[in-house]
N, C-alpha and C. Protein backbone atom coordinates (compact mmCIF):
# COMPACT_ATOMS: atom_id res chain seq x y z
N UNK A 1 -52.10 -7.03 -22.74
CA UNK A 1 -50.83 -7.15 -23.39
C UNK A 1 -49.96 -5.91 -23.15
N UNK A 2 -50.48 -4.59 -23.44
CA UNK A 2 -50.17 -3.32 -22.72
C UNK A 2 -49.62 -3.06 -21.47
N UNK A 3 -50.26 -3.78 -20.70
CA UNK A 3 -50.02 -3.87 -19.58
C UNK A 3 -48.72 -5.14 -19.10
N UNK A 4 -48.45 -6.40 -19.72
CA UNK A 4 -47.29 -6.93 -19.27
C UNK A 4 -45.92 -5.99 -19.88
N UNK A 5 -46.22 -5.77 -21.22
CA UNK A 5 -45.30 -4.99 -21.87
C UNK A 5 -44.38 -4.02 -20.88
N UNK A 6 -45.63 -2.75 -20.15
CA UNK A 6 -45.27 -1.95 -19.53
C UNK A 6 -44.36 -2.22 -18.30
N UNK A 7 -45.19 -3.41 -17.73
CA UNK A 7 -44.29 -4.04 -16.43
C UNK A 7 -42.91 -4.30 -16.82
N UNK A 8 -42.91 -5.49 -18.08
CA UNK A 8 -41.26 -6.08 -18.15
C UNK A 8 -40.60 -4.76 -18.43
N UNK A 9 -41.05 -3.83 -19.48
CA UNK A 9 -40.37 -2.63 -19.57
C UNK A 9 -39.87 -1.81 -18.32
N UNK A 10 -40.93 -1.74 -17.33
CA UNK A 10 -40.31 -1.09 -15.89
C UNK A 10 -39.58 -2.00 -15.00
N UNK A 11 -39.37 -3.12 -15.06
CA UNK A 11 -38.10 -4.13 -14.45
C UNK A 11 -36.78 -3.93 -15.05
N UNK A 12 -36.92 -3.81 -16.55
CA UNK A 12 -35.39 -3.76 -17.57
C UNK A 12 -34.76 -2.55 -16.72
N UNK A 13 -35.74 -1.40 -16.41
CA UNK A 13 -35.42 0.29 -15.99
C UNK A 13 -34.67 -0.36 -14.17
N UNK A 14 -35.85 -1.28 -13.49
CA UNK A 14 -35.18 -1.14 -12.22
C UNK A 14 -34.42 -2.34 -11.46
N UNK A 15 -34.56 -3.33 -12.42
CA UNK A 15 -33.29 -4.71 -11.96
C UNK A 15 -31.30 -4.51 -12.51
N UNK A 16 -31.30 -3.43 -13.36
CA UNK A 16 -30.10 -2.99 -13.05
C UNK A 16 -29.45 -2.06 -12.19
N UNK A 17 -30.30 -1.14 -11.63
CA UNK A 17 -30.13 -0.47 -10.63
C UNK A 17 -29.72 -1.55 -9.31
N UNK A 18 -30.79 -1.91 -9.11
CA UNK A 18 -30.56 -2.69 -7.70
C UNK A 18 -29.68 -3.72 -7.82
N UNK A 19 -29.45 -4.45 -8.73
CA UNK A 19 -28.29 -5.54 -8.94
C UNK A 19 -26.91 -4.53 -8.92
N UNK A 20 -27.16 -3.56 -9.00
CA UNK A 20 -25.92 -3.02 -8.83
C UNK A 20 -25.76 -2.41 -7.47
N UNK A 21 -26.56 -2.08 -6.82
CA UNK A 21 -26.48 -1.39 -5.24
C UNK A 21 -26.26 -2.99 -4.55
N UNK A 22 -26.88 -4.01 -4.92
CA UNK A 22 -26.50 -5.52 -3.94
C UNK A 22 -25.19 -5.81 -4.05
N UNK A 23 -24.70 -5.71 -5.41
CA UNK A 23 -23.62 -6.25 -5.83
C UNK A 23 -22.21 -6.07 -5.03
N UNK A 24 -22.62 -4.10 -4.81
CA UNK A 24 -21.93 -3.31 -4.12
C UNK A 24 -21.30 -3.52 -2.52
N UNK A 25 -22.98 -3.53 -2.10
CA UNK A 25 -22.98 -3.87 -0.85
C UNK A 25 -22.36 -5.59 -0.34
N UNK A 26 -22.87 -6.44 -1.38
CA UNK A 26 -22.20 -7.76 -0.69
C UNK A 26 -20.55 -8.23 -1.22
N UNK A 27 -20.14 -7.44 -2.31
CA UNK A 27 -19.32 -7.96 -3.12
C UNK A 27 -18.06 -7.06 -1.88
N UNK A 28 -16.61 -7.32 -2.98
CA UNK A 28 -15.83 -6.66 -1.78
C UNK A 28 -15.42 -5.57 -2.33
N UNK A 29 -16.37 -4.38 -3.07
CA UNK A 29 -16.79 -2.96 -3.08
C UNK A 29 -16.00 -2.63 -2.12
N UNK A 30 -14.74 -1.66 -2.03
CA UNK A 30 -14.55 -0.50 -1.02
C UNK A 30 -14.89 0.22 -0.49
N UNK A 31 -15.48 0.22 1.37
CA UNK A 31 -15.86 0.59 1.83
C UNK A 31 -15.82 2.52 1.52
N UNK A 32 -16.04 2.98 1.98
CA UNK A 32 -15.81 4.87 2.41
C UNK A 32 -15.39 4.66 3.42
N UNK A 33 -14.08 4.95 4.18
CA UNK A 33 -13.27 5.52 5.02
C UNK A 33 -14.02 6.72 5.86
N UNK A 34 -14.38 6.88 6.53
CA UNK A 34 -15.07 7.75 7.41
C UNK A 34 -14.69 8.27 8.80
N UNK A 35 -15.39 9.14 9.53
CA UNK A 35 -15.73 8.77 10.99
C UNK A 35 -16.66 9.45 11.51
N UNK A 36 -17.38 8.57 12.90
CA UNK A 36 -18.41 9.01 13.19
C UNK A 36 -19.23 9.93 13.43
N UNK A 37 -18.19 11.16 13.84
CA UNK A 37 -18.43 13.09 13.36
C UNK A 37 -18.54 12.95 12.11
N UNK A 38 -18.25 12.92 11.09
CA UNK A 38 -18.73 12.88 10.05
C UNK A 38 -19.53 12.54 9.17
N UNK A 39 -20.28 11.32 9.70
CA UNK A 39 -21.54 10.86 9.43
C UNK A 39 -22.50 11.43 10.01
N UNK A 40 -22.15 11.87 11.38
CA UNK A 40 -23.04 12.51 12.20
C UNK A 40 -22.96 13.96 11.97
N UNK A 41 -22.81 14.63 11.22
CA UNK A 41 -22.11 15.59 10.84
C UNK A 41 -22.91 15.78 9.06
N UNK A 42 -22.60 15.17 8.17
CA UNK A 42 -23.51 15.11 7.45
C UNK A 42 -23.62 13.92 6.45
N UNK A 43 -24.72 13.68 7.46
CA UNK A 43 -25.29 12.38 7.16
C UNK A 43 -26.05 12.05 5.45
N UNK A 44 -26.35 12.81 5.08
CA UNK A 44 -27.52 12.58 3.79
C UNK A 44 -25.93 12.60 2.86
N UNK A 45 -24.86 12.38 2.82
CA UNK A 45 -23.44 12.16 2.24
C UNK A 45 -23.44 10.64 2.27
N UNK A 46 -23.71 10.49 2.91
CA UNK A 46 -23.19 8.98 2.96
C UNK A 46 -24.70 7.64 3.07
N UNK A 47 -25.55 8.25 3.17
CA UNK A 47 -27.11 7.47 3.28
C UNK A 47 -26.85 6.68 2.08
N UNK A 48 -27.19 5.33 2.73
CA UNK A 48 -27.16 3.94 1.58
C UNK A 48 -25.58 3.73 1.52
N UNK A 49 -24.47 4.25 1.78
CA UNK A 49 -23.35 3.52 1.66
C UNK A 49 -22.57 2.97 2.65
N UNK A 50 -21.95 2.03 2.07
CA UNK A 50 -21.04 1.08 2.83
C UNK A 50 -19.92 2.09 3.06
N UNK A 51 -19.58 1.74 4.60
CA UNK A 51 -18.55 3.13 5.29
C UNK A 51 -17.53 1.87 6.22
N UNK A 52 -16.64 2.60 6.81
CA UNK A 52 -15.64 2.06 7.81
C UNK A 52 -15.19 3.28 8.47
N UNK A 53 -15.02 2.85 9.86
CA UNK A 53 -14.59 3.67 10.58
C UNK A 53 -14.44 2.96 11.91
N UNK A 54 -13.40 3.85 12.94
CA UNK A 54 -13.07 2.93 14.09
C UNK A 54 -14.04 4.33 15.07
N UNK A 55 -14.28 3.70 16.05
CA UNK A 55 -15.00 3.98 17.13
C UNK A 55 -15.29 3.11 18.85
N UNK A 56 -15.85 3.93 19.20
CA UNK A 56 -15.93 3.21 20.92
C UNK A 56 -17.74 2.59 20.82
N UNK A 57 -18.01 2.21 21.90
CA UNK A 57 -19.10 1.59 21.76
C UNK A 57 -19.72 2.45 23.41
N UNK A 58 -20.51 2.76 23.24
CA UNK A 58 -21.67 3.49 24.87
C UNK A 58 -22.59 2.43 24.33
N UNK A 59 -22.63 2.14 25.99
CA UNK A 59 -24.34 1.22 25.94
C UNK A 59 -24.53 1.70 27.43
N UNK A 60 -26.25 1.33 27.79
CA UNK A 60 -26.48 1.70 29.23
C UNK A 60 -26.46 0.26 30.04
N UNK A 61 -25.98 -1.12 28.83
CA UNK A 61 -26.23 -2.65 29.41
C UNK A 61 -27.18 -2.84 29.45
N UNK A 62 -28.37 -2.29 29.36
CA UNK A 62 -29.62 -3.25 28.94
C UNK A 62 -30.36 -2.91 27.65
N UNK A 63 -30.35 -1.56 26.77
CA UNK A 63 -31.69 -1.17 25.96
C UNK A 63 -31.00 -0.20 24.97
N UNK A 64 -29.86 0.55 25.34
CA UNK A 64 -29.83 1.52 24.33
C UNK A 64 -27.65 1.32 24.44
N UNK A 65 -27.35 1.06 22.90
CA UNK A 65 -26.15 1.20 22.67
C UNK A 65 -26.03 2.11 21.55
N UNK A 66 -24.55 2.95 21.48
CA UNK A 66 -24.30 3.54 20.53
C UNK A 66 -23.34 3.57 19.55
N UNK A 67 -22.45 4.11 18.42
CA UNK A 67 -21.23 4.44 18.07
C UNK A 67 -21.11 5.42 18.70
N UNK A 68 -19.69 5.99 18.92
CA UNK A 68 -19.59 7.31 18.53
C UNK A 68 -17.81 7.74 18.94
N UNK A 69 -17.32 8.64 18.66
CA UNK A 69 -15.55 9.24 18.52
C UNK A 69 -15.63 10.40 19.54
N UNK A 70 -14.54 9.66 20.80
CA UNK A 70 -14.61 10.28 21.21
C UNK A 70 -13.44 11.91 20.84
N UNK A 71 -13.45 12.20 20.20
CA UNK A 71 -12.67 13.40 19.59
C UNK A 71 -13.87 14.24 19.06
N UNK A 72 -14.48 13.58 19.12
CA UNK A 72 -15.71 15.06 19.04
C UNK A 72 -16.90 14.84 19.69
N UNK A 73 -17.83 15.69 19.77
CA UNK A 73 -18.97 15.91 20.60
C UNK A 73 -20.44 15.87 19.89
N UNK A 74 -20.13 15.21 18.95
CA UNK A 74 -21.35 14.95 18.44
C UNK A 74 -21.98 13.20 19.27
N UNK A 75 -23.38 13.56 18.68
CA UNK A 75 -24.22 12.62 19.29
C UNK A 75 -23.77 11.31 18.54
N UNK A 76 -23.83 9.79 19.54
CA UNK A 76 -23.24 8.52 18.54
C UNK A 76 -24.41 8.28 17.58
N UNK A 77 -24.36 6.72 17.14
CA UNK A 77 -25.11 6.06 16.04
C UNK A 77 -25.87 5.18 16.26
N UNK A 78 -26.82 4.78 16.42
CA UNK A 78 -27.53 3.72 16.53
C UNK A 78 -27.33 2.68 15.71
N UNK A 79 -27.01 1.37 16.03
CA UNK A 79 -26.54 0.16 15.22
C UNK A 79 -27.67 -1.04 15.38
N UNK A 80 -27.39 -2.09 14.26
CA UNK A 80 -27.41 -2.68 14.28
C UNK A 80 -27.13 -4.28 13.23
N UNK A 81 -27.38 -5.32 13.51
CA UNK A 81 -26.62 -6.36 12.83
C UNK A 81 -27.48 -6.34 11.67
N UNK A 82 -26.60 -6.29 9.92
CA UNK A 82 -26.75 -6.20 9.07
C UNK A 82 -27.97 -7.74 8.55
N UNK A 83 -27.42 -8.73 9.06
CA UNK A 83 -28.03 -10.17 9.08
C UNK A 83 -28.74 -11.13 9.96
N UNK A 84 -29.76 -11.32 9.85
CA UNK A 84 -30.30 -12.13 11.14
C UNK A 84 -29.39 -13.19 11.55
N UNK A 85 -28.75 -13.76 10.51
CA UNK A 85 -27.61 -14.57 10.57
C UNK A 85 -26.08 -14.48 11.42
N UNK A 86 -26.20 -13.16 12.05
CA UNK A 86 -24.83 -12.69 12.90
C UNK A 86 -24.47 -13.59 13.15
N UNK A 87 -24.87 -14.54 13.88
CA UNK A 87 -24.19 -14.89 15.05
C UNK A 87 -23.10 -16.33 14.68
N UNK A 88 -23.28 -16.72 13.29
CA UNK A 88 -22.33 -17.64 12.63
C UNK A 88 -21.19 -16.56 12.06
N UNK A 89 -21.21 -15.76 12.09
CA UNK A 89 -19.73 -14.94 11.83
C UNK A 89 -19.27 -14.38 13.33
N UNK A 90 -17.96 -15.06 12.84
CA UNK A 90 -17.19 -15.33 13.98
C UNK A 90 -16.55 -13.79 14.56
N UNK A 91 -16.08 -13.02 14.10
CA UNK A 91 -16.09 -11.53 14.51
C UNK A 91 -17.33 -10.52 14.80
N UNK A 92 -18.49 -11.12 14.70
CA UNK A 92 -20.04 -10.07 14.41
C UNK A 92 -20.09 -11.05 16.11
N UNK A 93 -20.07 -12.26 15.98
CA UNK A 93 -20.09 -12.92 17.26
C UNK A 93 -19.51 -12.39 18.60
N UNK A 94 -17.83 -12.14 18.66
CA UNK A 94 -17.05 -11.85 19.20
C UNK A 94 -17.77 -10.16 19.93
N UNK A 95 -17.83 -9.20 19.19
CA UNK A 95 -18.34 -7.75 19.15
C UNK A 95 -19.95 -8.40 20.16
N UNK A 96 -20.62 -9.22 19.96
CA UNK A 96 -22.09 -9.34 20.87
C UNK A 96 -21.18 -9.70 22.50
N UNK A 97 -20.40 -11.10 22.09
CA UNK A 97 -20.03 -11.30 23.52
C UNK A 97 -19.65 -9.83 24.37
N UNK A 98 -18.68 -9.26 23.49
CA UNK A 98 -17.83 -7.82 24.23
C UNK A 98 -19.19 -7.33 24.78
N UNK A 99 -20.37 -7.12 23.82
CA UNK A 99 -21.39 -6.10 24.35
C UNK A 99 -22.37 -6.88 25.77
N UNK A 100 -22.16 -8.17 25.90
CA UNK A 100 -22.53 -8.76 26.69
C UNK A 100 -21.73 -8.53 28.62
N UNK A 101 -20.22 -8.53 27.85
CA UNK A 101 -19.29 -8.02 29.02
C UNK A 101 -19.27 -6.59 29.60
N UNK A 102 -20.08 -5.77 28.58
CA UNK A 102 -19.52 -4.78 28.71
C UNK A 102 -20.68 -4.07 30.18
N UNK A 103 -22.16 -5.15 29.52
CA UNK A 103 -23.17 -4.85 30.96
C UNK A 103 -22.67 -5.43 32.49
N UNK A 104 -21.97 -6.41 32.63
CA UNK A 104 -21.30 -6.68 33.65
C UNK A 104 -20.15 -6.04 34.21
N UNK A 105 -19.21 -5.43 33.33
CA UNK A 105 -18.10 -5.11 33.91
C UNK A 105 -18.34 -2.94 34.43
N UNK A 106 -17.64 -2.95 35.48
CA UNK A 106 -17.20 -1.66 35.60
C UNK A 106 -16.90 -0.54 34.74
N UNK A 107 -17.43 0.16 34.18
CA UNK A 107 -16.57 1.54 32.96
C UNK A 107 -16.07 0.77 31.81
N UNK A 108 -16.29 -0.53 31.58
CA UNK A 108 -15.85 -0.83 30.14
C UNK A 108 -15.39 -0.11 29.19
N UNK A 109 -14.75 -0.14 28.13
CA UNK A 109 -14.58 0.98 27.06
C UNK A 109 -14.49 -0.48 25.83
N UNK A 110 -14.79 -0.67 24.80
CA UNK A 110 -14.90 -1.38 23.97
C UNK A 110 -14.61 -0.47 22.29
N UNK A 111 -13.71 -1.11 21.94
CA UNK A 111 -13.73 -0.03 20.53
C UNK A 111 -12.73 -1.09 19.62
N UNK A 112 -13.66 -0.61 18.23
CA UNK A 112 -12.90 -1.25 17.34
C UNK A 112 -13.26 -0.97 15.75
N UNK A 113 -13.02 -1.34 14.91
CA UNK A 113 -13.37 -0.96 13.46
C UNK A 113 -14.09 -1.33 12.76
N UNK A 114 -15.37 -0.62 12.51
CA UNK A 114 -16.91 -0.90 11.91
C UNK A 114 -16.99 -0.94 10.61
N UNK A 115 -17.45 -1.96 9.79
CA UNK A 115 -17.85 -1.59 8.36
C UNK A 115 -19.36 -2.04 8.26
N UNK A 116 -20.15 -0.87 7.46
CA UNK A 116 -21.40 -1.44 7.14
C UNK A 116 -22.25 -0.62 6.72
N UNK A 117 -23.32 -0.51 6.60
CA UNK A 117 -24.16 0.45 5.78
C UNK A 117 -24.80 1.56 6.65
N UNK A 118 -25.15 2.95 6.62
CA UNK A 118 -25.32 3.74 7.08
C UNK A 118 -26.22 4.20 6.26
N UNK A 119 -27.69 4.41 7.08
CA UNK A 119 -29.00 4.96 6.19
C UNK A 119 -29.13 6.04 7.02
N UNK A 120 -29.38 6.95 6.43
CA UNK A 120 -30.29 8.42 6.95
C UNK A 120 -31.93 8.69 6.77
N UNK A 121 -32.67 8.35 7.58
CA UNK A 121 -34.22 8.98 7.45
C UNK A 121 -34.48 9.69 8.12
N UNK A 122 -34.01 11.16 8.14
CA UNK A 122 -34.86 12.76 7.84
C UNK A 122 -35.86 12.86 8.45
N UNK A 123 -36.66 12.27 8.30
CA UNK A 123 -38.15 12.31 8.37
C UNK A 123 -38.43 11.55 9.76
N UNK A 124 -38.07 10.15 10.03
CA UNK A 124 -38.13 9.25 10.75
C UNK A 124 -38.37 10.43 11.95
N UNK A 125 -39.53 10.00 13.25
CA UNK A 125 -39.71 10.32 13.91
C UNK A 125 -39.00 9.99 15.26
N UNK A 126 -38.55 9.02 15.17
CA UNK A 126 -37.59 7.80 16.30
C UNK A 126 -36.10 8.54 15.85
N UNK A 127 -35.71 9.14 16.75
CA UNK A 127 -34.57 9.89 16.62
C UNK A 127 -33.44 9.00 16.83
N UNK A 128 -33.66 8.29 17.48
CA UNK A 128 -32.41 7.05 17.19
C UNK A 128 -32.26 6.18 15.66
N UNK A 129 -33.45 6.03 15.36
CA UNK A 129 -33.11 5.75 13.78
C UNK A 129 -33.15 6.74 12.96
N UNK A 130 -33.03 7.95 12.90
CA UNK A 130 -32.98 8.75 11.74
C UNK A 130 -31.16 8.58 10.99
N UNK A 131 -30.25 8.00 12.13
CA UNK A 131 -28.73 7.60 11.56
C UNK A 131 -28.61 6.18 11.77
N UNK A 132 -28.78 5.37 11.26
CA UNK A 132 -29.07 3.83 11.64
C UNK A 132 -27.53 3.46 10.94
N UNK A 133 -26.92 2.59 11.63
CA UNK A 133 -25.65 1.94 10.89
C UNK A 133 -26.08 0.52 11.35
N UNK A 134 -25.47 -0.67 9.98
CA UNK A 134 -26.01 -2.01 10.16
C UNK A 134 -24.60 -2.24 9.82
N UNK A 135 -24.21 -3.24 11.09
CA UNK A 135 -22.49 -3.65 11.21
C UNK A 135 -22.57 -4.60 10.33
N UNK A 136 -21.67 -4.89 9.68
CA UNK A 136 -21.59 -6.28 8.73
C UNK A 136 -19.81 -6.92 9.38
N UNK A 137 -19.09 -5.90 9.81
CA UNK A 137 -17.89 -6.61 9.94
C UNK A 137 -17.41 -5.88 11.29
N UNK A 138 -16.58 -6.50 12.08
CA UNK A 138 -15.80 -6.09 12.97
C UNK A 138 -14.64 -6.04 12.94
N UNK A 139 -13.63 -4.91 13.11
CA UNK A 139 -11.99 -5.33 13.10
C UNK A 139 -11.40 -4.93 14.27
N UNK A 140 -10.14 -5.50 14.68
CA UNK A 140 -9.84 -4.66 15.93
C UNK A 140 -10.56 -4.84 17.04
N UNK A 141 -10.81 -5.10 17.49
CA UNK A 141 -11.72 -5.56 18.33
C UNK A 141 -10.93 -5.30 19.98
N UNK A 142 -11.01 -4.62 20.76
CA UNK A 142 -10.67 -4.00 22.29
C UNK A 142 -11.56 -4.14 22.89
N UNK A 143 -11.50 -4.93 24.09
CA UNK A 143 -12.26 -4.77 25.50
C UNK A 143 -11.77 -4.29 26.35
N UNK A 144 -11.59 -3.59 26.90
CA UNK A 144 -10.79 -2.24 28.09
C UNK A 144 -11.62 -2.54 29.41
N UNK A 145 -11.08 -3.28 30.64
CA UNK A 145 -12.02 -2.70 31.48
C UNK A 145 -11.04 -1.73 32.85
């Protein structure tokens, strides 16, 4: 009896927390205005929040794509799609085709305006995920070739 007590008691403590970080994240919560020097720049600021910012897209066309501004010289972001479900949103769609064009075409430049969650793990040994951004929206959307 001690023991269910204790449990429902430690759910009351942690189902308002997280109903409020979901709420955040799916509801239409205002993003943080950002940019990618600045996340990259200091990152443990913004870990767990929903951000926006415009940026270019580097990929090598087969294995490794990035964010990143070109106005500064910091290293880009490693991304990826917030939902296994991408590919029925019609702008998350649009942003794959571009990244699809972008392995075929000559010097591509692709850039446009990112919103979505940005985690920091410190620790993470995979240096491409220690700044992980998960796109949820695309705006703006440029294919340059």
């Amino acid at each position: 009896m001690n023991k269910r007590i204790a449990s429902i008691a430690l759910l009351a403590c942690i189902l308002p927390s997280l109903a409020t970080e979901l709420s955040g994240m799916q509801s239409g919560s205002s993003p943080i205005s950002t940019t990618v020097c600045d996340l990259v720049r200091n990152p443990a600021k913004y870990s767990g929040e929903r951000v926006r910012f415009h940026a270019n897209v580097s990929s090598d066309g087969f294995e490794y794509s990035s964010l990143f501004d070109p106005n500064c010289d910091t290293v880009g972001l490693s991304f990826g799609f917030f939902s296994e479900d991408w590919d029925k949103d019609a702008k998350l769609k649009k942003f794959d085709k571009a990244l699809e064009q972008m392995s075929r075409a000559k010097q591509p430049t692709i850039s446009a305006t990112f919103t979505g969650r940005f985690t920091y793990s410190p620790n993470n040994t995979n240096v491409t995920k220690r700044r992980m951004f998960e796109i949820t929206e695309v705006d703006d959307l440029h294919l340059k070739r």
